[in-house]
N, C-alpha and C. Protein backbone atom coordinates (compact mmCIF):
# COMPACT_ATOMS: atom_id res chain seq x y z
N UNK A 1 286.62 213.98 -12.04
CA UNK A 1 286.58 212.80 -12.87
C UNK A 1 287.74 212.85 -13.85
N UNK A 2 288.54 212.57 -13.23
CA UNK A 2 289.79 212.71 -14.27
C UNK A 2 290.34 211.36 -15.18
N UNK A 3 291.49 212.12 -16.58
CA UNK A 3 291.07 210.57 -17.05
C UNK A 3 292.69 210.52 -17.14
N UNK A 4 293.24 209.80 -18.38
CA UNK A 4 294.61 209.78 -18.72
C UNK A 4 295.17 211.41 -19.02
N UNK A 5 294.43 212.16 -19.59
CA UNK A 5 294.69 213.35 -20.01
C UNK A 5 294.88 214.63 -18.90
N UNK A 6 294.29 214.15 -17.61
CA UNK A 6 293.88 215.22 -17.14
C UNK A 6 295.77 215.24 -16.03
N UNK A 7 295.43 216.74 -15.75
CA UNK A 7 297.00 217.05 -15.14
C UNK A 7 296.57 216.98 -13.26
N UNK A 8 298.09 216.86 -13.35
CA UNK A 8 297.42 216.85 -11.45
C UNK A 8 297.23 217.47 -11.42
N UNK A 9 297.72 218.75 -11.56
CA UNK A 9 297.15 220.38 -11.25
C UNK A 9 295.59 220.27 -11.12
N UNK A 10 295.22 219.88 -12.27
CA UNK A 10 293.52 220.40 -12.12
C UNK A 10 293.16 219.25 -11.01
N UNK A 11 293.67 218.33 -10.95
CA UNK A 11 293.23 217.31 -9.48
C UNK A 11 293.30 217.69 -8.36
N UNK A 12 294.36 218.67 -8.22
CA UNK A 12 294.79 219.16 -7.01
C UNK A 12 293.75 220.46 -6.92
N UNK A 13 293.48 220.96 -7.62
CA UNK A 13 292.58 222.15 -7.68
C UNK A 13 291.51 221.44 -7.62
N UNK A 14 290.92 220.68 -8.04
CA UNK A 14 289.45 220.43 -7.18
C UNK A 14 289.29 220.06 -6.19
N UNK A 15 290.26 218.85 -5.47
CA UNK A 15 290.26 218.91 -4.35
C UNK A 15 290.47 219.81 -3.04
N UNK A 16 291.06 220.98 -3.59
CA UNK A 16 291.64 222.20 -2.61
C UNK A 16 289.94 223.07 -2.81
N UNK A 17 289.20 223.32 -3.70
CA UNK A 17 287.88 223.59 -3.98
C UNK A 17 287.05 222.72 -2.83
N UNK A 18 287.20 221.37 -3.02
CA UNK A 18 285.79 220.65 -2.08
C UNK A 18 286.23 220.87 -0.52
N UNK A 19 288.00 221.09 -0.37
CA UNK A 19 287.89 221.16 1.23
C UNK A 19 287.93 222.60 1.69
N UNK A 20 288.36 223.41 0.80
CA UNK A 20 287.91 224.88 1.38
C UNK A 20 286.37 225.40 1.25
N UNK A 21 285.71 224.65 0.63
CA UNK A 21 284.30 224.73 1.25
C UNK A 21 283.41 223.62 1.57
N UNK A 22 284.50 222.23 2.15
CA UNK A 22 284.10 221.43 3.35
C UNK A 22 282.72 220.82 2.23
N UNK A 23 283.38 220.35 0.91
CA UNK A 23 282.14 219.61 0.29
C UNK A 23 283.10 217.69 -0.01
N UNK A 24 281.83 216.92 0.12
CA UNK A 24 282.18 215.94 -0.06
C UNK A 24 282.27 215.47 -1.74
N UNK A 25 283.20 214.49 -1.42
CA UNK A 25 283.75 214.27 -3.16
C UNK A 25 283.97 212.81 -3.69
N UNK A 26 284.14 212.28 -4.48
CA UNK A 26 284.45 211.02 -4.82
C UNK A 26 285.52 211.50 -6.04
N UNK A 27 286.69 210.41 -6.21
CA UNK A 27 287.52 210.47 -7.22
C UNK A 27 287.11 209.46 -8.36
N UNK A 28 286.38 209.72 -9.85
CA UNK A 28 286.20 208.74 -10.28
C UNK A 28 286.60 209.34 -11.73
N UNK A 29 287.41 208.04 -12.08
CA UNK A 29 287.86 207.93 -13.29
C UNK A 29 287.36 207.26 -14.37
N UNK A 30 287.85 208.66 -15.69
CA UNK A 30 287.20 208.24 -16.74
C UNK A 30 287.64 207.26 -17.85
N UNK A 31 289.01 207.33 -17.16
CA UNK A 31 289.90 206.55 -18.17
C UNK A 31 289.23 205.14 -18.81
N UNK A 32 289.12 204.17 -17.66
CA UNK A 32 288.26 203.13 -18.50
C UNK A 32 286.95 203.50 -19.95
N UNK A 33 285.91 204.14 -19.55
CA UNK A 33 285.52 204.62 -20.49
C UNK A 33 285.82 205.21 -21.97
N UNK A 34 286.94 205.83 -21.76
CA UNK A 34 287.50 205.86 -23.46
C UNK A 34 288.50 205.49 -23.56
N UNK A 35 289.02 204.84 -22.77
CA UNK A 35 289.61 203.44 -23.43
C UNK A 35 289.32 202.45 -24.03
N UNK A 36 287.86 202.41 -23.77
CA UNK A 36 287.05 201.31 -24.59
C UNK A 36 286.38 202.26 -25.76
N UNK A 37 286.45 203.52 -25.88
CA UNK A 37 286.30 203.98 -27.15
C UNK A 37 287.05 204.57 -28.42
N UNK A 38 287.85 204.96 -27.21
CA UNK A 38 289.40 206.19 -28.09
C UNK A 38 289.77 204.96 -29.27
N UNK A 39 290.01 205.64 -30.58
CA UNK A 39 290.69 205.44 -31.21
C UNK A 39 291.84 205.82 -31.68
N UNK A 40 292.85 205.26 -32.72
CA UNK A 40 294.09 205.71 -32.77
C UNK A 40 293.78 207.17 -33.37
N UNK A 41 293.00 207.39 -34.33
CA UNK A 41 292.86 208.35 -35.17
C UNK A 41 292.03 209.63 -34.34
N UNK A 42 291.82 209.92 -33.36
CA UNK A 42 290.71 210.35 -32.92
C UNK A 42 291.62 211.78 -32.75
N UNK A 43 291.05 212.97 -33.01
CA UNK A 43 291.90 214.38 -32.56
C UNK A 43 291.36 214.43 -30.58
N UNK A 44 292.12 215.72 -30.47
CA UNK A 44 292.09 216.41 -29.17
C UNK A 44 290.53 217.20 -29.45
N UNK A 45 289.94 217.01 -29.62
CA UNK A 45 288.85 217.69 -30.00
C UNK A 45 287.50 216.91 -30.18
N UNK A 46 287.66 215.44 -30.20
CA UNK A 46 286.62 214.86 -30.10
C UNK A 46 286.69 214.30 -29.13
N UNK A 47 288.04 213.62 -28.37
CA UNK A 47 288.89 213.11 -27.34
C UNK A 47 287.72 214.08 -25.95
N UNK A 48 287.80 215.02 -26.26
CA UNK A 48 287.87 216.30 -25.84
C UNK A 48 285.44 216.03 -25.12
N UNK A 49 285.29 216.28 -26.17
CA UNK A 49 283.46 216.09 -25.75
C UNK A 49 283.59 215.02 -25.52
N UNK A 50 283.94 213.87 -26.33
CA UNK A 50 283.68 212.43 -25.60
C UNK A 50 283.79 212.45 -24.14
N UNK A 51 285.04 213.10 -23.62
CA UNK A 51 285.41 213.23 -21.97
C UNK A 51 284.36 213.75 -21.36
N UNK A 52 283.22 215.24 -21.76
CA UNK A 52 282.36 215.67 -21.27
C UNK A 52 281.58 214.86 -21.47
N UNK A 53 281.02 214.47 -22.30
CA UNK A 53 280.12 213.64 -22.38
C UNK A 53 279.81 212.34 -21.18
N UNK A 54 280.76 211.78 -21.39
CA UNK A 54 281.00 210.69 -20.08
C UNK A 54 281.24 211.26 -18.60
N UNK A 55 281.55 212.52 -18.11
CA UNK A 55 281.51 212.79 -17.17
C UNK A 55 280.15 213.34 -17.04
N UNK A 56 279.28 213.69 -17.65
CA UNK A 56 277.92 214.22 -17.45
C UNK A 56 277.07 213.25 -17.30
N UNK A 57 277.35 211.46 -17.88
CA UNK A 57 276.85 210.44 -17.79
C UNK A 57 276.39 210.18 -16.69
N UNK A 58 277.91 210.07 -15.61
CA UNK A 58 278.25 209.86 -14.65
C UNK A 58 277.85 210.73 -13.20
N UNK A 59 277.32 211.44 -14.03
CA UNK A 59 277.34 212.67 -12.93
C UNK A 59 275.58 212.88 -12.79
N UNK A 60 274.71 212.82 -13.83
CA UNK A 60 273.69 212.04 -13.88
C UNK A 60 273.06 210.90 -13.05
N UNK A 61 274.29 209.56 -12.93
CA UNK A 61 274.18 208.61 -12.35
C UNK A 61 274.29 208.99 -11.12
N UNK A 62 275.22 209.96 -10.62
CA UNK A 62 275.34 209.80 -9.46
C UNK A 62 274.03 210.74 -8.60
N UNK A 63 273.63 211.36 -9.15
CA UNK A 63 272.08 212.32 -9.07
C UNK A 63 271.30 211.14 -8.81
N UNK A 64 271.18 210.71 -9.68
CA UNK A 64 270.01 209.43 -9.21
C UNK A 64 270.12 208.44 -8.23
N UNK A 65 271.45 208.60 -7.59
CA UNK A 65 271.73 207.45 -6.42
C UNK A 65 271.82 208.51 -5.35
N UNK A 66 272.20 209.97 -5.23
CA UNK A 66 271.61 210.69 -4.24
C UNK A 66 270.35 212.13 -4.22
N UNK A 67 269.56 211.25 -5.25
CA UNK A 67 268.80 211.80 -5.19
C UNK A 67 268.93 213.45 -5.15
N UNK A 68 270.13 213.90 -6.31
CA UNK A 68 270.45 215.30 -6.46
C UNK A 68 269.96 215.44 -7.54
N UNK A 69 270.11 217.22 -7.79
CA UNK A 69 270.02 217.65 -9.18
C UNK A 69 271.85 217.74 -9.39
N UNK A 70 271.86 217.45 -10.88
CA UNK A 70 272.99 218.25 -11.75
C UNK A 70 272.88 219.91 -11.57
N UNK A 71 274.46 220.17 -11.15
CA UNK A 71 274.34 221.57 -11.27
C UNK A 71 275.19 222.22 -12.36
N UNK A 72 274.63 223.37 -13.55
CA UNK A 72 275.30 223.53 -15.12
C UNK A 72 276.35 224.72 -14.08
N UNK A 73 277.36 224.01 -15.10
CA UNK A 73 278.68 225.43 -15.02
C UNK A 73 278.85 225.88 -15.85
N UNK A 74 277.94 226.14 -17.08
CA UNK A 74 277.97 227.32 -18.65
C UNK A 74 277.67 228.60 -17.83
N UNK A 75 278.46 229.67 -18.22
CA UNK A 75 278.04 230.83 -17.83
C UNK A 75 277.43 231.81 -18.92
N UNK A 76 276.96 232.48 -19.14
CA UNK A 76 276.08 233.23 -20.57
C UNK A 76 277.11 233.67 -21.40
N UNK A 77 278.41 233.74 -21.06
CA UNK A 77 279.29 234.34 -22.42
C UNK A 77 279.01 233.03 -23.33
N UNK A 78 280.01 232.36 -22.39
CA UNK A 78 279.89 230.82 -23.02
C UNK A 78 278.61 230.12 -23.79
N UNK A 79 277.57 230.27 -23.12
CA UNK A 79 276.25 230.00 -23.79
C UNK A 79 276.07 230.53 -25.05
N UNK A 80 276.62 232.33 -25.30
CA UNK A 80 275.73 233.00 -26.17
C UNK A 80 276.98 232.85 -27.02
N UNK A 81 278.03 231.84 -26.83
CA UNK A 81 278.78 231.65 -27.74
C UNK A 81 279.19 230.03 -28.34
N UNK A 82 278.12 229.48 -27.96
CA UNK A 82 278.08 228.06 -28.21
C UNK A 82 279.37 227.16 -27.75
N UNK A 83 280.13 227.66 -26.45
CA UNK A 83 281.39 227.49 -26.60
C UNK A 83 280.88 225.80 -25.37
N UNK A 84 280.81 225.18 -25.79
CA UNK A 84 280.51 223.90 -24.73
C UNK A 84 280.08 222.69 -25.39
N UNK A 85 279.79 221.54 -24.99
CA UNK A 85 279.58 220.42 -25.58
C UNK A 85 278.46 219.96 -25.47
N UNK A 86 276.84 219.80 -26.32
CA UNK A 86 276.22 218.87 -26.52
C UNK A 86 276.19 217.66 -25.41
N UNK A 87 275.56 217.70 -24.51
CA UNK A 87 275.16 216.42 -23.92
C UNK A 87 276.20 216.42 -23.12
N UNK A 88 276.94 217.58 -22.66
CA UNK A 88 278.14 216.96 -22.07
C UNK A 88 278.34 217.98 -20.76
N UNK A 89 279.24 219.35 -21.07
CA UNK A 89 278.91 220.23 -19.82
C UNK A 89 277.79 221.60 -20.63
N UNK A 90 277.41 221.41 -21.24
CA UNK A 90 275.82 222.22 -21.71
C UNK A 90 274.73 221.80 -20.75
N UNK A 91 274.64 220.10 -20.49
CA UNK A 91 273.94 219.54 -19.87
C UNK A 91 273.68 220.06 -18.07
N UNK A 92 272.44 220.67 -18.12
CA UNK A 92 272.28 220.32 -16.44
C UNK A 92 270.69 220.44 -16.27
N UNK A 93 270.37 220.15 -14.82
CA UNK A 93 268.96 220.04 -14.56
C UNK A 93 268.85 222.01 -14.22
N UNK A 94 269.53 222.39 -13.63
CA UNK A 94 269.95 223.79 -13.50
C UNK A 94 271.04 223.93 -13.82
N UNK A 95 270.97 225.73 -14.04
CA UNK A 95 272.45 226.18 -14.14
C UNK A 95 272.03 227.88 -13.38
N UNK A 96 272.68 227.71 -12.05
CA UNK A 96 272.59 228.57 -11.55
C UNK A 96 273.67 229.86 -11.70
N UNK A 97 274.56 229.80 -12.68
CA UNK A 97 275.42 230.97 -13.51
C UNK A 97 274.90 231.19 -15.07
N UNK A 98 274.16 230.65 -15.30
CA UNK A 98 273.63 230.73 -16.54
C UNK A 98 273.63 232.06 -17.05
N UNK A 99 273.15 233.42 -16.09
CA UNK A 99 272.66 234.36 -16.60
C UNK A 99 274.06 235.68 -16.30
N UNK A 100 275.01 234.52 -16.13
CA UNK A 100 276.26 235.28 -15.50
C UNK A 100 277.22 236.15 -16.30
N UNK A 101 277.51 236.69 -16.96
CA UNK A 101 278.90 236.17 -18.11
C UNK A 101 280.03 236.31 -16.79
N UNK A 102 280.96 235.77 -17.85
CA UNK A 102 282.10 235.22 -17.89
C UNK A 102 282.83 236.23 -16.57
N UNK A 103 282.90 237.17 -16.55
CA UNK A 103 283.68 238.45 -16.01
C UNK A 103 283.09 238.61 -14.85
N UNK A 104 281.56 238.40 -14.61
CA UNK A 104 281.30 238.33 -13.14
C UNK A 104 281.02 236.95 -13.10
N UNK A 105 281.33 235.67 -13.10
CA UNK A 105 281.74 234.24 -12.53
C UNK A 105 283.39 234.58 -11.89
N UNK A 106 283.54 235.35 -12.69
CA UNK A 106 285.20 235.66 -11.72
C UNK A 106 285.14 236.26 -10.91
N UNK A 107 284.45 237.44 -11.02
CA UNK A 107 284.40 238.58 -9.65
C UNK A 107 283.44 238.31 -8.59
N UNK A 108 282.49 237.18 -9.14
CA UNK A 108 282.02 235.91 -7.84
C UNK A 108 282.60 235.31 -7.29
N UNK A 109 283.87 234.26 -7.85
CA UNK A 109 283.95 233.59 -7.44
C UNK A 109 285.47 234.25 -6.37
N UNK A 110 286.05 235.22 -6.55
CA UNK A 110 286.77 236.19 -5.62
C UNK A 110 285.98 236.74 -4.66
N UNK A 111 284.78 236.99 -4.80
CA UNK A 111 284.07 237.13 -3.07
C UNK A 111 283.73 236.11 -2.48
N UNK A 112 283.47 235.03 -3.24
CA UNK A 112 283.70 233.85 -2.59
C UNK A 112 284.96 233.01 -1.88
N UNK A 113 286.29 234.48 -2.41
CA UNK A 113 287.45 233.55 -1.72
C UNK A 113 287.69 232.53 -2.29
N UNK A 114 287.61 232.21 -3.64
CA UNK A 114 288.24 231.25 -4.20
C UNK A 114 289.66 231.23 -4.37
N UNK A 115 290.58 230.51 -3.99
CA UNK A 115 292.16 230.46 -4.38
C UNK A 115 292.51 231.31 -5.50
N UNK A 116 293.22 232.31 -5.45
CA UNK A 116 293.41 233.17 -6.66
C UNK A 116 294.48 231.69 -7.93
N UNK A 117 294.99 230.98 -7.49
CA UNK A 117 295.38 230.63 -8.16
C UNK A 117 294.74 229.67 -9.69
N UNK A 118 293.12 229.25 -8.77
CA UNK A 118 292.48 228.63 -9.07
C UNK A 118 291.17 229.48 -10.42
N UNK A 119 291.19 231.08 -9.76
CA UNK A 119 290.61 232.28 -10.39
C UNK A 119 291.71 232.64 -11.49
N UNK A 120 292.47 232.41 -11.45
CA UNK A 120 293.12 233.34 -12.43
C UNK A 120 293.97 231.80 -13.72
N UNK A 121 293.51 230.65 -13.46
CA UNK A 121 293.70 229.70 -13.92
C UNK A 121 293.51 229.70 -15.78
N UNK A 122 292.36 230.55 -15.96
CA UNK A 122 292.36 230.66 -17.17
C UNK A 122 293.25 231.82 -18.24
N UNK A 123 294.24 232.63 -17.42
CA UNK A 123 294.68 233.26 -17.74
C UNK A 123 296.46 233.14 -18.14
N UNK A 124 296.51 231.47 -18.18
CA UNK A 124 297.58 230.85 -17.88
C UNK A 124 298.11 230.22 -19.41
């Protein structure tokens, strides 16, 4: 769900994610949405949850039209460090890394063969 802010990179990285494990996807943008809210004055930081926020909306919505659950991507560092947004990616019906930290979501997601480029993304 990318908006004005978001880089191709991370576009290109999710899509290289849904076809190396052959998942279906929709491209939907957030831009309209805070465009009708963003203000001039607004920092990178509220800019910032507003974006989660509206993609969790959406992602919600789309649960209810296929009859899915939301799945949480907080992992327990993150949790036990409040590091996430209120209503936004805090939000899920599950969170099946919940009980993870941070250090093995990585050394998961490398036996899973995730693109190292995509694993080592936060180190950038």
């Amino acid at each position: 769900m990318p908006s004005q802010f978001s880089s191709q990179e991370s576009i290109d990285d999710a899509l290289l994610l849904c076809k190396t494990f052959n998942l279906p996807y929709e491209i939907i943008s957030i831009k309209p949405f805070l465009d009708a809210y963003i203000k001039e004055n607004m920092g990178n930081y509220r800019i910032g949850n507003l974006s989660s926020r509206m993609r969790m909306n959406i992602l919600y919505d789309l649960s209810a039209r296929e009859n899915a659950l939301v799945l949480g991507t907080s992992n327990k560092s993150e949790l036990m460090l409040g590091y996430g947004t209120i209503f936004g990616d805090l939000a899920s019906a599950i969170n099946p890394i919940g009980d993870m930290y941070k250090s093995d979501a990585f050394d998961f997601a490398r036996f899973l063969k995730i693109n190292d480029k995509i694993v080592n993304k936060h180190h950038q």
